[in-house]
PDB file of N, CA and C in Angstrom:
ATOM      1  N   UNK A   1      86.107 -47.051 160.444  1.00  0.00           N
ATOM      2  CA  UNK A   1      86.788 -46.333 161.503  1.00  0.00           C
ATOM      3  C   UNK A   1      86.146 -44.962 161.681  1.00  0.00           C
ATOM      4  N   UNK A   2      85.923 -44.738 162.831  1.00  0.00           N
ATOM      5  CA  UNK A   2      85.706 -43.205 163.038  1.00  0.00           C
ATOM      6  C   UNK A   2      86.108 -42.278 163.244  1.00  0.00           C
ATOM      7  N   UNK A   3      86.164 -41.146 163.108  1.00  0.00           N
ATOM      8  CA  UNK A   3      87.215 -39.717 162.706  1.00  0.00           C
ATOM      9  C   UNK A   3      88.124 -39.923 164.117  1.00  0.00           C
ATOM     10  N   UNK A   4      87.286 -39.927 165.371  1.00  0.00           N
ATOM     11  CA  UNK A   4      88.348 -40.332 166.402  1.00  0.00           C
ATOM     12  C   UNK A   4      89.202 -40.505 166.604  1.00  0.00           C
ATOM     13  N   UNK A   5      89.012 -41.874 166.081  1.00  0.00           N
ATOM     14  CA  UNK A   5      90.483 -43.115 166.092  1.00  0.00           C
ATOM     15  C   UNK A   5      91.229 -42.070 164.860  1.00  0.00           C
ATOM     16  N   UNK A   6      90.911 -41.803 163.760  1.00  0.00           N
ATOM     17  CA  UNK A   6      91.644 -41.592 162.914  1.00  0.00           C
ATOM     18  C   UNK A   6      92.817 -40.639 162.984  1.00  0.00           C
ATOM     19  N   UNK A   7      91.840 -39.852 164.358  1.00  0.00           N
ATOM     20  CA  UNK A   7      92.753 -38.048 164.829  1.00  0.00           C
ATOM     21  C   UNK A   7      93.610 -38.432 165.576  1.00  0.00           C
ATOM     22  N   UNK A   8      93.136 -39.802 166.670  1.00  0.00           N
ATOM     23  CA  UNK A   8      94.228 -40.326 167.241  1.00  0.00           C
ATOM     24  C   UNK A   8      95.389 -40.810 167.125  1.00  0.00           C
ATOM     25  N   UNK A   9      94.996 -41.831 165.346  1.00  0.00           N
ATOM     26  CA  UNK A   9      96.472 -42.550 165.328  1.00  0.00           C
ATOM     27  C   UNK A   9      97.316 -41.083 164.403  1.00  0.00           C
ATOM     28  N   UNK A  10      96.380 -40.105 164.287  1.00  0.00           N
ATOM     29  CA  UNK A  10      97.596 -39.339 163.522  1.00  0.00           C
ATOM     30  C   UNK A  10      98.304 -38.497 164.280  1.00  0.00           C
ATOM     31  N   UNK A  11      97.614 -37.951 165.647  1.00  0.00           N
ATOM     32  CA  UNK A  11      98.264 -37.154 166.870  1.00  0.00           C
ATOM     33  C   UNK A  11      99.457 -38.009 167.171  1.00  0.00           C
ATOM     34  N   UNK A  12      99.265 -39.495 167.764  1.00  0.00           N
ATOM     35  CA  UNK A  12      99.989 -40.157 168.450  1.00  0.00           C
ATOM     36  C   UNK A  12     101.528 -40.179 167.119  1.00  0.00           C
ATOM     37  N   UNK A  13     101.069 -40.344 165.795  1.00  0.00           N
ATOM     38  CA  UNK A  13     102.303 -40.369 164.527  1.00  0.00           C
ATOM     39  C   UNK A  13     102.950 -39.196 165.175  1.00  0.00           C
ATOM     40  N   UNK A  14     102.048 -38.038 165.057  1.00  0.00           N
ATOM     41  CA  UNK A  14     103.037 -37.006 164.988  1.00  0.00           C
ATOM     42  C   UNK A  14     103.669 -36.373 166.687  1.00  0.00           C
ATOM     43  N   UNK A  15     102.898 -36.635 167.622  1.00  0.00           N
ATOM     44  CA  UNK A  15     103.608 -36.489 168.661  1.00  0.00           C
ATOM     45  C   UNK A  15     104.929 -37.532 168.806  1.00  0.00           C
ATOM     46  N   UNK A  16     104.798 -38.583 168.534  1.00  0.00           N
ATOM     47  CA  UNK A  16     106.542 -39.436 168.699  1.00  0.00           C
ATOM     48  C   UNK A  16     107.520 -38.819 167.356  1.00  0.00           C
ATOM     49  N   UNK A  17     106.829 -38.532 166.459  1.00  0.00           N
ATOM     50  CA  UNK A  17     108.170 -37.583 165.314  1.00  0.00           C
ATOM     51  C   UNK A  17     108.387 -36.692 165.697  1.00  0.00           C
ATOM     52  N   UNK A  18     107.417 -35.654 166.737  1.00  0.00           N
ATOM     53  CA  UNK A  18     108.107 -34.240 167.413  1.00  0.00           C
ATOM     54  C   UNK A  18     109.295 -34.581 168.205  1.00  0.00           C
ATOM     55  N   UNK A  19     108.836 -35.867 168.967  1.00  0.00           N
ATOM     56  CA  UNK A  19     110.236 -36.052 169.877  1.00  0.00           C
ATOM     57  C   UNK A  19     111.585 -36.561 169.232  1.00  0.00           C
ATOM     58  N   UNK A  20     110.887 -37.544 168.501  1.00  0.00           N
ATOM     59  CA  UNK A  20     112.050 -37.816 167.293  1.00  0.00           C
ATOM     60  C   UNK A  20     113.200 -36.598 167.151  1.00  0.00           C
ATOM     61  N   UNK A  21     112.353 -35.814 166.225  1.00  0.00           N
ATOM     62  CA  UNK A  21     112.871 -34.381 165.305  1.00  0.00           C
ATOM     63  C   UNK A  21     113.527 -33.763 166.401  1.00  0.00           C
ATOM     64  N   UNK A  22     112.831 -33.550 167.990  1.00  0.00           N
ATOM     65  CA  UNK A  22     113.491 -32.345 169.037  1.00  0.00           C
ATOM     66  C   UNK A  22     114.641 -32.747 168.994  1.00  0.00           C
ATOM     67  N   UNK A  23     115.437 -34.067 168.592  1.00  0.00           N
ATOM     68  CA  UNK A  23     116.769 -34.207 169.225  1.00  0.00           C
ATOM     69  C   UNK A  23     117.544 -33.671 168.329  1.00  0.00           C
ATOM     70  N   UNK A  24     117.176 -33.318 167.235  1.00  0.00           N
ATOM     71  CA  UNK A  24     118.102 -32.351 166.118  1.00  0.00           C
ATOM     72  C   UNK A  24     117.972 -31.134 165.922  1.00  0.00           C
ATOM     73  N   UNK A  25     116.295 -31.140 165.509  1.00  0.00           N
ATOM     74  CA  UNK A  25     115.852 -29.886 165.037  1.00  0.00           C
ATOM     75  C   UNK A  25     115.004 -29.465 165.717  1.00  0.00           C
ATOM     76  N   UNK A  26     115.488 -28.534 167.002  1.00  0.00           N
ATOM     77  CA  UNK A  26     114.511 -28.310 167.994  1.00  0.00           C
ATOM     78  C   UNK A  26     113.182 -27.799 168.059  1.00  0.00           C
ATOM     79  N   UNK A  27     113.498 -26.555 167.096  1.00  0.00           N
ATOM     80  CA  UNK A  27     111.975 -25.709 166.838  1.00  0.00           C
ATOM     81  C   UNK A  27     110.611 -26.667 165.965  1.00  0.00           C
ATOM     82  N   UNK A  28     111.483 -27.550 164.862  1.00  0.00           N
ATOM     83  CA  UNK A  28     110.776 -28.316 164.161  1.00  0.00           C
ATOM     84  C   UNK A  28     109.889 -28.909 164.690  1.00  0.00           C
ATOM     85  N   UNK A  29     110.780 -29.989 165.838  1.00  0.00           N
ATOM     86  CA  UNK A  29     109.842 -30.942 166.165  1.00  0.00           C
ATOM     87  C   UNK A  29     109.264 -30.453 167.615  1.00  0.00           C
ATOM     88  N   UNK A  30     109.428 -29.510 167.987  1.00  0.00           N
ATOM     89  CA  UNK A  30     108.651 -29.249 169.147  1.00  0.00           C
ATOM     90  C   UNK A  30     107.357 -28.477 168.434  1.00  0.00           C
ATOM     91  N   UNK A  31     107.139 -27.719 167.413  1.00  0.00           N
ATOM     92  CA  UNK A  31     106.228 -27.922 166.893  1.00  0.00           C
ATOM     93  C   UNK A  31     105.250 -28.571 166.240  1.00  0.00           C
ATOM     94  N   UNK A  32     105.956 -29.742 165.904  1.00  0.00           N
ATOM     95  CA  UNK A  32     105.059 -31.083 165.363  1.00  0.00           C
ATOM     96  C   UNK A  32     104.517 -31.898 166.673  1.00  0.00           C
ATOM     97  N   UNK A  33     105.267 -31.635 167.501  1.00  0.00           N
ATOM     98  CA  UNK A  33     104.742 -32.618 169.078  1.00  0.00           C
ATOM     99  C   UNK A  33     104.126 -31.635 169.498  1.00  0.00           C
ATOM    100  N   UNK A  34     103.891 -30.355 169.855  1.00  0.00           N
ATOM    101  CA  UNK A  34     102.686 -29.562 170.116  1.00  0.00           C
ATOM    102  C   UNK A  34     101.643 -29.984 169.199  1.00  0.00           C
ATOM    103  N   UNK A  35     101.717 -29.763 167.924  1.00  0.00           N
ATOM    104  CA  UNK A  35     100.376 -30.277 167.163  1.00  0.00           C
ATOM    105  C   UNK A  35      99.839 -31.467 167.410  1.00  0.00           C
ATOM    106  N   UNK A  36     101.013 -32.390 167.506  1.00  0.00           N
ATOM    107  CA  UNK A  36     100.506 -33.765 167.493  1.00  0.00           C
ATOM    108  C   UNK A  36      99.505 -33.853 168.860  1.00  0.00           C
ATOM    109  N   UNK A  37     100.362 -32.923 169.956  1.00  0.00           N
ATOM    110  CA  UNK A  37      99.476 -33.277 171.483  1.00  0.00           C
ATOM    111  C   UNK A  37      98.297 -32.843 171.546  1.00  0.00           C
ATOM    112  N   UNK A  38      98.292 -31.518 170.715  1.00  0.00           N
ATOM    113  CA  UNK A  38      96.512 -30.950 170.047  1.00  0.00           C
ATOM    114  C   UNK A  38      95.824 -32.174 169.865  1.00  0.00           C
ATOM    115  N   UNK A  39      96.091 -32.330 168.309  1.00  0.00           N
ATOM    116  CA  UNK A  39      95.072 -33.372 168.133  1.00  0.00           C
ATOM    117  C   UNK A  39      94.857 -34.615 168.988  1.00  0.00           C
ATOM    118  N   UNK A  40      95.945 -35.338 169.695  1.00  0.00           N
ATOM    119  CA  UNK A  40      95.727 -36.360 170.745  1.00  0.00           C
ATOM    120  C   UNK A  40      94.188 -35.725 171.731  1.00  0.00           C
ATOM    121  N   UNK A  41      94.512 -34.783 172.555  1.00  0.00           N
ATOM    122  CA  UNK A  41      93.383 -34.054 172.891  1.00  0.00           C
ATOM    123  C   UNK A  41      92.209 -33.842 172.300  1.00  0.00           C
ATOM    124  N   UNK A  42      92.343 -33.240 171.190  1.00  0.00           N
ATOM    125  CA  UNK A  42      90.915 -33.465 170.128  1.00  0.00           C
ATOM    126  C   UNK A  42      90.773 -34.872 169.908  1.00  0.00           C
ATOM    127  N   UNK A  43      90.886 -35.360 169.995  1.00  0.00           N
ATOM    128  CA  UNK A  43      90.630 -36.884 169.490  1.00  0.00           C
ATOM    129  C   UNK A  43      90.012 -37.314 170.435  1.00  0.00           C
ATOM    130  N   UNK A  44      90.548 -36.996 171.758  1.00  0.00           N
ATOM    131  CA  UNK A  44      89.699 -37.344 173.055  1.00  0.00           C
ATOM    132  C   UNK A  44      88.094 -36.606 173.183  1.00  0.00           C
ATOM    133  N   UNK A  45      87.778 -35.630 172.740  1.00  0.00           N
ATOM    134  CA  UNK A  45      86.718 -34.938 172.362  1.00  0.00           C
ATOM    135  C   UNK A  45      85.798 -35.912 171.680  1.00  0.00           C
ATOM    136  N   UNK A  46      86.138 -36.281 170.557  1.00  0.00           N
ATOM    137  CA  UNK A  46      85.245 -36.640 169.347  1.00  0.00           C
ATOM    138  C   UNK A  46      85.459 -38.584 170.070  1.00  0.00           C
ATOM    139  N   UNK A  47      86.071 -39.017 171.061  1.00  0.00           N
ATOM    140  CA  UNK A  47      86.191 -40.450 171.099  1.00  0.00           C
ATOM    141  C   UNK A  47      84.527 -40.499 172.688  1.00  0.00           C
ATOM    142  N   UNK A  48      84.716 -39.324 172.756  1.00  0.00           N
ATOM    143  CA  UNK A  48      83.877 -39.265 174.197  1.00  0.00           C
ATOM    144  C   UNK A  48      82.568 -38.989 173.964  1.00  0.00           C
ATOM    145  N   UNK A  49      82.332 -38.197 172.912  1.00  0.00           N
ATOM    146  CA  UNK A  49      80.779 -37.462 171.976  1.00  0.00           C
ATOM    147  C   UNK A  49      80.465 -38.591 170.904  1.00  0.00           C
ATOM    148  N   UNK A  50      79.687 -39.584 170.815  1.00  0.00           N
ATOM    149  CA  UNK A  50      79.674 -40.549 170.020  1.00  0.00           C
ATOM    150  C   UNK A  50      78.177 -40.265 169.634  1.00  0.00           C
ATOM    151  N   UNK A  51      78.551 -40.089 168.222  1.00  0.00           N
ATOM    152  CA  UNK A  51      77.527 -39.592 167.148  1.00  0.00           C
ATOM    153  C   UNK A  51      76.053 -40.861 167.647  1.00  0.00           C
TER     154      UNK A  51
END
């Protein structure tokens, strides 16, 4: 597997637990779904630049 995919399936983990988390713990998980949407984005970087 390549770092790509790897940034991807971990953005995509953590962007659906931000939304998860927002319905309780707002600040929490809106910070984990910002990160997560980072790396979704980076992931798109490194899936488009192929070593």
């Amino acid at each position: 597997m390549n770092k790509g995919f790897v940034i991807f399936v971990i953005g995509i983990i953590m962007f659906m637990l931000g939304i998860y988390l927002s319905t309780s713990w707002i600040v929490v998980g809106s910070i984990i779904g910002i990160s997560g949407g980072l790396l979704l984005g980076l992931s798109s970087y490194f899936m488009a630049m192929k070593d």
